[in-house]
N, C-alpha and C. Protein backbone atom coordinates (compact mmCIF):
# COMPACT_ATOMS: atom_id res chain seq x y z
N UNK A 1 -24.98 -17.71 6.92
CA UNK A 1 -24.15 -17.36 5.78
C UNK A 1 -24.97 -17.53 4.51
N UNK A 2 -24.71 -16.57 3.57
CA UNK A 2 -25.28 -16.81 2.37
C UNK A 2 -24.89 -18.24 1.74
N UNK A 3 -25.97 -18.43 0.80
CA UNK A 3 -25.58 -19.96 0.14
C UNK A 3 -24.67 -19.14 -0.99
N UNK A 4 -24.82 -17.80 -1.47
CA UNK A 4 -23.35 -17.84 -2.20
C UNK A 4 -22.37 -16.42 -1.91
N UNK A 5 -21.85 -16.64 -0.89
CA UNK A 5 -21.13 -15.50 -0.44
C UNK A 5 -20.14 -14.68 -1.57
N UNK A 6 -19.68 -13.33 -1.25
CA UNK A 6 -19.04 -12.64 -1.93
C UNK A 6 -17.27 -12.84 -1.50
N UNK A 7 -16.81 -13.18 -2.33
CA UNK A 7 -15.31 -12.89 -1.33
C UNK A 7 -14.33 -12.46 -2.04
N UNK A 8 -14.14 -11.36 -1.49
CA UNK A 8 -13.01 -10.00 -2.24
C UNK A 8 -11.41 -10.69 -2.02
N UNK A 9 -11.13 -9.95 -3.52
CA UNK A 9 -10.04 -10.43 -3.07
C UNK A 9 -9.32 -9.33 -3.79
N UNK A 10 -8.44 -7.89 -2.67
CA UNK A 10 -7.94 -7.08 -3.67
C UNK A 10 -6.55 -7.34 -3.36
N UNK A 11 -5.50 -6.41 -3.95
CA UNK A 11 -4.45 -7.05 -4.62
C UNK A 11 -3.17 -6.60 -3.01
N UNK A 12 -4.06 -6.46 -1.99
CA UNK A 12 -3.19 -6.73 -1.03
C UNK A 12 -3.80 -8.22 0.06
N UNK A 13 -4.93 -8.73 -0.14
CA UNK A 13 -4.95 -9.73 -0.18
C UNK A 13 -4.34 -11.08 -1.32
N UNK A 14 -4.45 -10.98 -2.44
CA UNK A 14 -3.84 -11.28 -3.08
C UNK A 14 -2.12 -11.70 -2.49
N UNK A 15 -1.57 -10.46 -1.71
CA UNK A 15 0.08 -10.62 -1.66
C UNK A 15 -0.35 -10.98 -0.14
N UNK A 16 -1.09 -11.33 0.57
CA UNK A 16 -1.47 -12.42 2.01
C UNK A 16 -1.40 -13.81 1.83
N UNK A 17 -1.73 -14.28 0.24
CA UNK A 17 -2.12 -15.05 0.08
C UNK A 17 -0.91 -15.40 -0.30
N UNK A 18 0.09 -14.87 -1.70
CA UNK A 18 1.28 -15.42 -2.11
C UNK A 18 2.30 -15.55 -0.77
N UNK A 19 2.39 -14.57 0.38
CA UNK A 19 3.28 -14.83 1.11
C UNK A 19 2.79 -15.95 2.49
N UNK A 20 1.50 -16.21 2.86
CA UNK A 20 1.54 -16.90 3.49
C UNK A 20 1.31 -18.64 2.73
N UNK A 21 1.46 -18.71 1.47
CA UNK A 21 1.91 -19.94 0.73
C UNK A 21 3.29 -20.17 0.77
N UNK A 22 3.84 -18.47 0.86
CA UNK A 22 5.45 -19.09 0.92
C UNK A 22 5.93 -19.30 2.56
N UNK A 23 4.84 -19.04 3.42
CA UNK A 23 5.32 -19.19 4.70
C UNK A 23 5.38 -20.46 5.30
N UNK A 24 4.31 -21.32 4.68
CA UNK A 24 4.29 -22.77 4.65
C UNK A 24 5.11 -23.50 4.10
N UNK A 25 5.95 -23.33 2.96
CA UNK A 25 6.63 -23.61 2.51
C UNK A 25 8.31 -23.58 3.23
N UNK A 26 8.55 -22.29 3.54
CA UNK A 26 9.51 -22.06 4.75
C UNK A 26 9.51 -22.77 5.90
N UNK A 27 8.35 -22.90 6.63
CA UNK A 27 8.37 -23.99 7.82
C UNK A 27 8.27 -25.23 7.90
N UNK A 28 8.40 -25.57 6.44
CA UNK A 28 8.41 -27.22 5.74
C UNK A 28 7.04 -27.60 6.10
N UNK A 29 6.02 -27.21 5.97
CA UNK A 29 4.69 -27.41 6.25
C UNK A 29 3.74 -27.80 5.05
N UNK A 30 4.99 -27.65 3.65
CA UNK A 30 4.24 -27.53 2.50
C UNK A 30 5.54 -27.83 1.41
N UNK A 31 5.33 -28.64 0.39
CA UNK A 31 6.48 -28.38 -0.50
C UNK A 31 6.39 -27.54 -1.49
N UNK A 32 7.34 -27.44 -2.06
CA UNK A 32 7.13 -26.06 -3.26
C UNK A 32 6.15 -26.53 -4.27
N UNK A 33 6.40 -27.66 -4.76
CA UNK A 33 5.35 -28.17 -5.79
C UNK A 33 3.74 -28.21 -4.82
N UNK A 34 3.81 -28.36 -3.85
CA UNK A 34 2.85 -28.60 -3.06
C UNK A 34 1.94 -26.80 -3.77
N UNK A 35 2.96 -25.79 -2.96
CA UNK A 35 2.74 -25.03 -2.73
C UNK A 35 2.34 -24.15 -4.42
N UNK A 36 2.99 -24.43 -5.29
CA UNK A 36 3.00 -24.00 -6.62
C UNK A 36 1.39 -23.99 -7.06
N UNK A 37 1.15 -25.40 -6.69
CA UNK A 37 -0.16 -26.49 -7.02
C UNK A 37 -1.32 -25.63 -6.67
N UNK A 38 -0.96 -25.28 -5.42
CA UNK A 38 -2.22 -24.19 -4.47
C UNK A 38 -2.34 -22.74 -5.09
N UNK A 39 -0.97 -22.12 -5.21
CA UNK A 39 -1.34 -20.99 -5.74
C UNK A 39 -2.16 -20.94 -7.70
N UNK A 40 -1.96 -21.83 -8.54
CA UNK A 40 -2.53 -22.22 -9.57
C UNK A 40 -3.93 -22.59 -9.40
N UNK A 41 -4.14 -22.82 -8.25
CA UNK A 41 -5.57 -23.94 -8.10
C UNK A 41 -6.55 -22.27 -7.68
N UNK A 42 -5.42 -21.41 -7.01
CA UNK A 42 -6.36 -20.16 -6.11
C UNK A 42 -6.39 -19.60 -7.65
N UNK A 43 -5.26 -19.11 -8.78
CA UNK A 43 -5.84 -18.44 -9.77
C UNK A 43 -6.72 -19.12 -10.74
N UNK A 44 -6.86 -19.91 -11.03
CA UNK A 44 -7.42 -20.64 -11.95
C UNK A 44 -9.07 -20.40 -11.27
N UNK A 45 -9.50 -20.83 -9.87
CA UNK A 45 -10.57 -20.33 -9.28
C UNK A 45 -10.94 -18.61 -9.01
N UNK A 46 -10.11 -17.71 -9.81
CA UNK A 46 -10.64 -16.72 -9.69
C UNK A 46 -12.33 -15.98 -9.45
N UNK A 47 -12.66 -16.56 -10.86
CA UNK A 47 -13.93 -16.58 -11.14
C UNK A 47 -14.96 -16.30 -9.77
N UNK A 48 -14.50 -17.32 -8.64
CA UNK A 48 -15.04 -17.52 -7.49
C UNK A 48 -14.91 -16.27 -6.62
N UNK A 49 -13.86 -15.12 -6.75
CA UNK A 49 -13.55 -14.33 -6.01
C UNK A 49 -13.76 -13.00 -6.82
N UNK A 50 -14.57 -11.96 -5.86
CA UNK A 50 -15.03 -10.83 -6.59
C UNK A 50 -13.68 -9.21 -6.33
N UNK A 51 -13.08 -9.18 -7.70
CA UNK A 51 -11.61 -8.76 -7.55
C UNK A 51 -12.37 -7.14 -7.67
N UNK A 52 -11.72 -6.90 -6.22
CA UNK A 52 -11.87 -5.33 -6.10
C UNK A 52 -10.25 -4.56 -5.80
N UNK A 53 -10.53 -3.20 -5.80
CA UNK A 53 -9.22 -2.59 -5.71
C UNK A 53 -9.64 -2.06 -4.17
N UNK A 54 -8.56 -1.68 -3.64
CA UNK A 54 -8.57 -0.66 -2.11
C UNK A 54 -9.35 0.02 -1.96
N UNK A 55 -10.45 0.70 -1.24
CA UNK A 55 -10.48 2.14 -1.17
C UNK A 55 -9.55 2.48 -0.39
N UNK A 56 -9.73 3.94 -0.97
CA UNK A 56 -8.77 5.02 -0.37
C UNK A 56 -8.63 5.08 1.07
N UNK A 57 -9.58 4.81 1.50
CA UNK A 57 -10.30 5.11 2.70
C UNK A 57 -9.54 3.82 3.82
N UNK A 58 -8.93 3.18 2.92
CA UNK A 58 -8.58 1.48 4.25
C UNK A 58 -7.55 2.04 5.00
N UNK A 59 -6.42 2.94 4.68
CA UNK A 59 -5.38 3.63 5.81
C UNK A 59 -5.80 4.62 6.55
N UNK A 60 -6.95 5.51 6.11
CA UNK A 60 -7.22 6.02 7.12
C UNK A 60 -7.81 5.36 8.66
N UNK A 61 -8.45 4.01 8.16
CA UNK A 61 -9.25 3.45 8.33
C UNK A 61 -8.49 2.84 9.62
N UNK A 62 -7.20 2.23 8.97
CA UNK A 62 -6.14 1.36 9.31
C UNK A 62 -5.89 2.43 10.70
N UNK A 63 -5.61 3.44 10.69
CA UNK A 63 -4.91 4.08 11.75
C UNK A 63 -5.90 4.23 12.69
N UNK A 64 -6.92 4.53 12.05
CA UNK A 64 -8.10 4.90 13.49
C UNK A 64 -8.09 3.56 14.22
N UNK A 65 -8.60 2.16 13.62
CA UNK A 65 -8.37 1.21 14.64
C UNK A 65 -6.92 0.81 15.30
N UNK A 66 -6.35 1.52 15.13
CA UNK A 66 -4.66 1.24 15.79
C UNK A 66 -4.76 1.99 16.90
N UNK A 67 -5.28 3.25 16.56
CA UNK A 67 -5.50 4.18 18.21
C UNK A 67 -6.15 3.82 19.02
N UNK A 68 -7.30 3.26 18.39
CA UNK A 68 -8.18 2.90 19.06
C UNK A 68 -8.24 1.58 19.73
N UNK A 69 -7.50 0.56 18.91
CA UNK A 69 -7.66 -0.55 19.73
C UNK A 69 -6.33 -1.20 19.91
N UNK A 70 -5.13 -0.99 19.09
CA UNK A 70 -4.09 -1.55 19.55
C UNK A 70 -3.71 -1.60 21.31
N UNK A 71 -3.54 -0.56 21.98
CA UNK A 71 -2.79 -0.30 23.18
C UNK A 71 -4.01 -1.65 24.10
N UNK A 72 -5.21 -2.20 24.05
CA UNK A 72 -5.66 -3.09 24.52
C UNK A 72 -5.23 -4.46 23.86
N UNK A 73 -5.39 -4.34 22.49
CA UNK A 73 -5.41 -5.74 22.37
C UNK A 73 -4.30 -6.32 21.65
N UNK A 74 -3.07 -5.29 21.16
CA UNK A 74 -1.57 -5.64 20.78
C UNK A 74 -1.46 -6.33 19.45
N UNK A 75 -2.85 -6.01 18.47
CA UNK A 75 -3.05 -6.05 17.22
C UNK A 75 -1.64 -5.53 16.18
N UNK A 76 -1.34 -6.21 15.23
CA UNK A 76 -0.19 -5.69 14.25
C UNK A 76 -0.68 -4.55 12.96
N UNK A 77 0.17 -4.16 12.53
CA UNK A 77 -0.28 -3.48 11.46
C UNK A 77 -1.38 -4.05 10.21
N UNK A 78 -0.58 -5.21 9.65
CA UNK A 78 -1.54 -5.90 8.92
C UNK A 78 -2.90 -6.31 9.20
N UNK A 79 -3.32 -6.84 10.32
CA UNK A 79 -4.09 -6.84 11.09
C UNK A 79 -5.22 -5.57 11.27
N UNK A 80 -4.81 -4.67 11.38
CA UNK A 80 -5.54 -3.32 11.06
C UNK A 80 -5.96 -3.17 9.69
N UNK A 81 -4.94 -3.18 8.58
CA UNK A 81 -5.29 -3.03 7.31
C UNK A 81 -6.33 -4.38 7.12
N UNK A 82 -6.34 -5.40 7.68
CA UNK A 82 -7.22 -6.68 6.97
C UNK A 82 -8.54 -6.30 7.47
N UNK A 83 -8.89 -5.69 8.85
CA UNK A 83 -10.28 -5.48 9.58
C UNK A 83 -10.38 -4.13 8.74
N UNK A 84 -9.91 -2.89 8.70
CA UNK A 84 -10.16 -1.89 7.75
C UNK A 84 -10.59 -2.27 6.57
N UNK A 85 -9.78 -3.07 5.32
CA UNK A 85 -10.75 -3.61 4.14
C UNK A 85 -11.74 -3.76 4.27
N UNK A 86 -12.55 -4.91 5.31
CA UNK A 86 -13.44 -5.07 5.66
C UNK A 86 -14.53 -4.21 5.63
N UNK A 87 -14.49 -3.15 6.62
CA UNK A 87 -15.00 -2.26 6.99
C UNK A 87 -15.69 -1.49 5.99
N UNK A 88 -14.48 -1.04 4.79
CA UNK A 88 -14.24 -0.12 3.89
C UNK A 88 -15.58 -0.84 3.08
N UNK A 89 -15.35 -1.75 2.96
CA UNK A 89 -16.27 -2.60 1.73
C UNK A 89 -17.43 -3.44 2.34
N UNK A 90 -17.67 -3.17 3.46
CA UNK A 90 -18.68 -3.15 4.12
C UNK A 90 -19.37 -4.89 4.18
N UNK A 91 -18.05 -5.65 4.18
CA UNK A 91 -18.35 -6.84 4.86
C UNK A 91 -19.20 -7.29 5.45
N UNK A 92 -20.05 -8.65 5.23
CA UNK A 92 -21.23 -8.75 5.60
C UNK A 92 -20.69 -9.73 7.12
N UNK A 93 -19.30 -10.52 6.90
CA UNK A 93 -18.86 -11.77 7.85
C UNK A 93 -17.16 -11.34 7.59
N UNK A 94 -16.39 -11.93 8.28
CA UNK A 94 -14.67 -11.69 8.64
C UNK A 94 -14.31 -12.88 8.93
N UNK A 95 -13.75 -13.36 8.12
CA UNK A 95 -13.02 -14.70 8.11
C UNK A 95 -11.68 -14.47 8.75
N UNK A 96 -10.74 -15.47 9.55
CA UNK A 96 -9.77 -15.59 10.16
C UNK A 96 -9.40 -16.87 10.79
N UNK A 97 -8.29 -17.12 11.18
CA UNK A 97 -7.37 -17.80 11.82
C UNK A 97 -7.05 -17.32 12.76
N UNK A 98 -6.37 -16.10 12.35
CA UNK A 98 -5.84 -15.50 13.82
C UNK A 98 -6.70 -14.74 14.67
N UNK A 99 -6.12 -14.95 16.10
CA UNK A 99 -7.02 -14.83 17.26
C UNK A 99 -7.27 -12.97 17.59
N UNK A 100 -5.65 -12.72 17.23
CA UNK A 100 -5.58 -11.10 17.86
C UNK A 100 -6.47 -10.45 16.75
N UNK A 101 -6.30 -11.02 15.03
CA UNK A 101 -7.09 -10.21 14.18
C UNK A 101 -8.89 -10.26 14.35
N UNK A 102 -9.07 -11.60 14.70
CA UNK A 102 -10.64 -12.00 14.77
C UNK A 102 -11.11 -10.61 16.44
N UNK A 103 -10.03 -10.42 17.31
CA UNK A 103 -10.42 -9.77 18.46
C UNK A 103 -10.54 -8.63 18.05
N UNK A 104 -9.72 -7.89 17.14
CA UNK A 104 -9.66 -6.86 16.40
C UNK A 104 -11.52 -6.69 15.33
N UNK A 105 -11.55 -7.31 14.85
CA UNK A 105 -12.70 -7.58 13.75
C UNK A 105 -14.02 -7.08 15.01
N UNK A 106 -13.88 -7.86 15.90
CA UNK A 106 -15.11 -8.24 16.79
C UNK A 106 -15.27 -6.97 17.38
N UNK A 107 -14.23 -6.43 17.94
CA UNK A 107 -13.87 -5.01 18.32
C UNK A 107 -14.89 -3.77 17.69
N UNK A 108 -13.78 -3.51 16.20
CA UNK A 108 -14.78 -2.69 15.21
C UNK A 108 -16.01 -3.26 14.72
N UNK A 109 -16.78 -4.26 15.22
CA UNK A 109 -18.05 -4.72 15.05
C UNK A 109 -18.34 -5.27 13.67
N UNK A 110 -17.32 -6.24 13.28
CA UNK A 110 -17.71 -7.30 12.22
C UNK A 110 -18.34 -8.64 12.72
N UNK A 111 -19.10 -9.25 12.39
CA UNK A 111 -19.28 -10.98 12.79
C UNK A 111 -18.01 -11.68 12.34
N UNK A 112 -17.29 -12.22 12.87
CA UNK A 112 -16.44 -13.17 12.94
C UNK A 112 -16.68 -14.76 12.55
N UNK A 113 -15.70 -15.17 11.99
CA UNK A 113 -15.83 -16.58 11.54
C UNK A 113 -14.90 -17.16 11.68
């Protein structure tokens, strides 16, 4: 990994980020002030994140890996659109949690993390 990596953040990551703060929050995993605290701490660190917009190109993008790899590996929509960004913007590494998206990533030939 680079000692100073790039990490995009366009404005549908951005709404990954507000709703899975509120998803923690919903499963009592997080309190609201908890959760308030985090999303302030992510804008205030902007600086750190290199704010790009979509290309055009991420739904087309989005559908080809759905044909292509959903019916094996039972990938979701979002999931398509997050490995498509990627793609689009020509990602050097693919960060994740989830297992079906990282299988997805590995799939269309990103390095995984």
């Amino acid at each position: 990994m680079a000692s100073n990596p790039h990490i995009w953040l366009t404005p549908f990551h951005e709404a990954e980020l507000a709703n899975g703060i509120g998803q923690q929050v919903f499963r009592g995993l997080m309190s609201e002030a908890d959760a308030d605290r985090t999303y302030k701490n992510i804008v205030a660190n902007r600086s750190a994140w290199v704010l790009v917009d979509l290309p055009d190109s991420v739904f087309r993008t989005a559908v080809d890996l759905a044909r292509t790899h959903v019916p094996r590996l039972g990938t979701r929509t979002l999931d398509s659109i997050h490995v498509a960004c990627a793609l689009e913007l020509e990602a050097q590494q693919f960060w994740t949690f989830d297992e079906r998206q990282a299988k997805l990533a590995k799939a269309a030939g990103l390095k995984v993390s």
